[in-house]
Structures are given as structure tokens and as C-alpha cells.
Protein backbone atom coordinates (compact mmCIF):
# COMPACT_ATOMS: atom_id res chain seq x y z
CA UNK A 1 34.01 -94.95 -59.51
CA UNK A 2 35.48 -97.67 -57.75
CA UNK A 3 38.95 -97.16 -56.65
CA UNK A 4 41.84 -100.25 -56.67
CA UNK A 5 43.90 -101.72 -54.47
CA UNK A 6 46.27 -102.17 -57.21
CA UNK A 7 49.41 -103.36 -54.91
CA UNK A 8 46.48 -105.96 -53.65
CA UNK A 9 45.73 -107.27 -57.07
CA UNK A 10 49.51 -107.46 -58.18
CA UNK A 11 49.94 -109.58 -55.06
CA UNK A 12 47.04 -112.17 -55.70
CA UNK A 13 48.09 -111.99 -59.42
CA UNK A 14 51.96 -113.67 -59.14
CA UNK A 15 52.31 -113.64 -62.78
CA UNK A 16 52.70 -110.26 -62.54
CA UNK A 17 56.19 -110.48 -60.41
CA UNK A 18 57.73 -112.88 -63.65
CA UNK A 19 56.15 -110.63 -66.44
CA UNK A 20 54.87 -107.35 -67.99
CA UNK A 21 51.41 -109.25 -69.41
CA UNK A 22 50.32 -106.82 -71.39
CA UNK A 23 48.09 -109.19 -73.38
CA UNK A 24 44.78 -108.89 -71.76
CA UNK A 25 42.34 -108.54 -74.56
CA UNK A 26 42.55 -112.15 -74.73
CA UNK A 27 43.48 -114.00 -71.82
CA UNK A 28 45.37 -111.47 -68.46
CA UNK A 29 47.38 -113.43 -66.04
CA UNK A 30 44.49 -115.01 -63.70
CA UNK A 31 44.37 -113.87 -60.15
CA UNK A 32 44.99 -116.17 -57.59
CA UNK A 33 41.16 -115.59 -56.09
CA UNK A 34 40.06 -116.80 -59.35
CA UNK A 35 42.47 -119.07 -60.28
CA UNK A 36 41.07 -121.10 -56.82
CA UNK A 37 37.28 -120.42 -57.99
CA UNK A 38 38.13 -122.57 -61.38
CA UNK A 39 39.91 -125.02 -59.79
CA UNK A 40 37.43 -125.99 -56.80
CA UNK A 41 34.65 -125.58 -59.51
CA UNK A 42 36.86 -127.87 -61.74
CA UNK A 43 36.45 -130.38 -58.79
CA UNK A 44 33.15 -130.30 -58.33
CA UNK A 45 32.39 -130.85 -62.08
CA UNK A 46 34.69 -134.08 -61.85
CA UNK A 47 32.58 -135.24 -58.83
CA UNK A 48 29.45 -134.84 -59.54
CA UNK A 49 29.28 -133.61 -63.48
CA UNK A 50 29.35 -130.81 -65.11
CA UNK A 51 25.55 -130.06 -65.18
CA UNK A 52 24.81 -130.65 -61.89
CA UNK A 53 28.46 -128.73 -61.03
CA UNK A 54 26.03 -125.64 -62.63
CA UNK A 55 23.30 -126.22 -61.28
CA UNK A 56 24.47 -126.72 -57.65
CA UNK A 57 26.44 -123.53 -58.33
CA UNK A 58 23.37 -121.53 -59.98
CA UNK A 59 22.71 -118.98 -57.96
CA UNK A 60 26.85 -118.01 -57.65
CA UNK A 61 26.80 -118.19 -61.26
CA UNK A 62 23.53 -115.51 -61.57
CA UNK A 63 24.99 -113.48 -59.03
CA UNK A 64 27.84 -113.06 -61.47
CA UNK A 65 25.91 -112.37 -64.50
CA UNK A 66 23.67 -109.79 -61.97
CA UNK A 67 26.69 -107.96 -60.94
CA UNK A 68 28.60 -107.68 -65.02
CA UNK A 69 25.36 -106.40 -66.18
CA UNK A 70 25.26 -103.55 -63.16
CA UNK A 71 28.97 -102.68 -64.03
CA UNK A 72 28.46 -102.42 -67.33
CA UNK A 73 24.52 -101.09 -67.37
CA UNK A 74 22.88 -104.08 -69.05
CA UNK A 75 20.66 -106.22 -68.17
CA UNK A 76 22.37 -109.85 -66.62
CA UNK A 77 20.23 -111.92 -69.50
CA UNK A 78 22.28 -110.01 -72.14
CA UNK A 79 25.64 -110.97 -70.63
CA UNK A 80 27.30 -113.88 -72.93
């Protein structure tokens, strides 16, 4: 088991310093790692499209997919 660097992730989450979020089945308060992922990818898609945003991205994207399916034990082509 992995351990967390839990006063790391409250500091690249700020959300967390305005609010007890305790709605995370839906939608948690995004990390700022993420939140930066999204918004370059966001970029990209108005650049160049959002298909070619993908596809220029693909192998990020299956690396992704690769490393849900370890942490969960299924295989990545069964990850929605």
C-alpha cells in the first residue's frame, strides 16, 4: 500500500483551506497538478482541435488508462 503525503495533497488542493468538501463521489475539489493538466490540455484542444488534442496526447492518455487498471486490477481496455 501506497502511503500519502496528505499535508502535500491539501497544499496542491487550495479548496481544501476554504472548505470541508466532503462531496467526492461526484466531483472532489481538483488538485492544482490536475487542475493545470485540464487547462493546458484545454489549450491545446482550442489550437489544434479536439481530435488531434487526443491524438497528439495518446500515449499520456494510455498511460493513464494503463496505470487505473493496475490500481484497481483490471485490464486498461475495461477502464471507462
Amino acid at each position: 500500500m501506497t502511503t500519502l503525503d496528505v499535508d502535500r495533497l491539501r497544499r496542491e488542493t487550495p479548496g481544501t483551506t476554504r472548505v470541508n468538501h466532503l462531496n467526492n463521489a461526484g466531483a472532489g475539489l481538483m488538485p492544482d497538478p490536475v487542475y493545470r493538466t485540464v487547462v493546458e490540455h484545454l489549450e491545446l484542444e482550442s489550437q489544434i482541435g479536439g481530435y488531434e488534442a487526443a491524438d497528439k496526447r495518446r500515449d499520456e492518455i494510455a498511460a493513464v488508462y494503463r496505470s487505473v487498471g493496475r490500481l484497481i486490477g483490471a485490464d486498461a481496455r475495461n477502464i471507462a
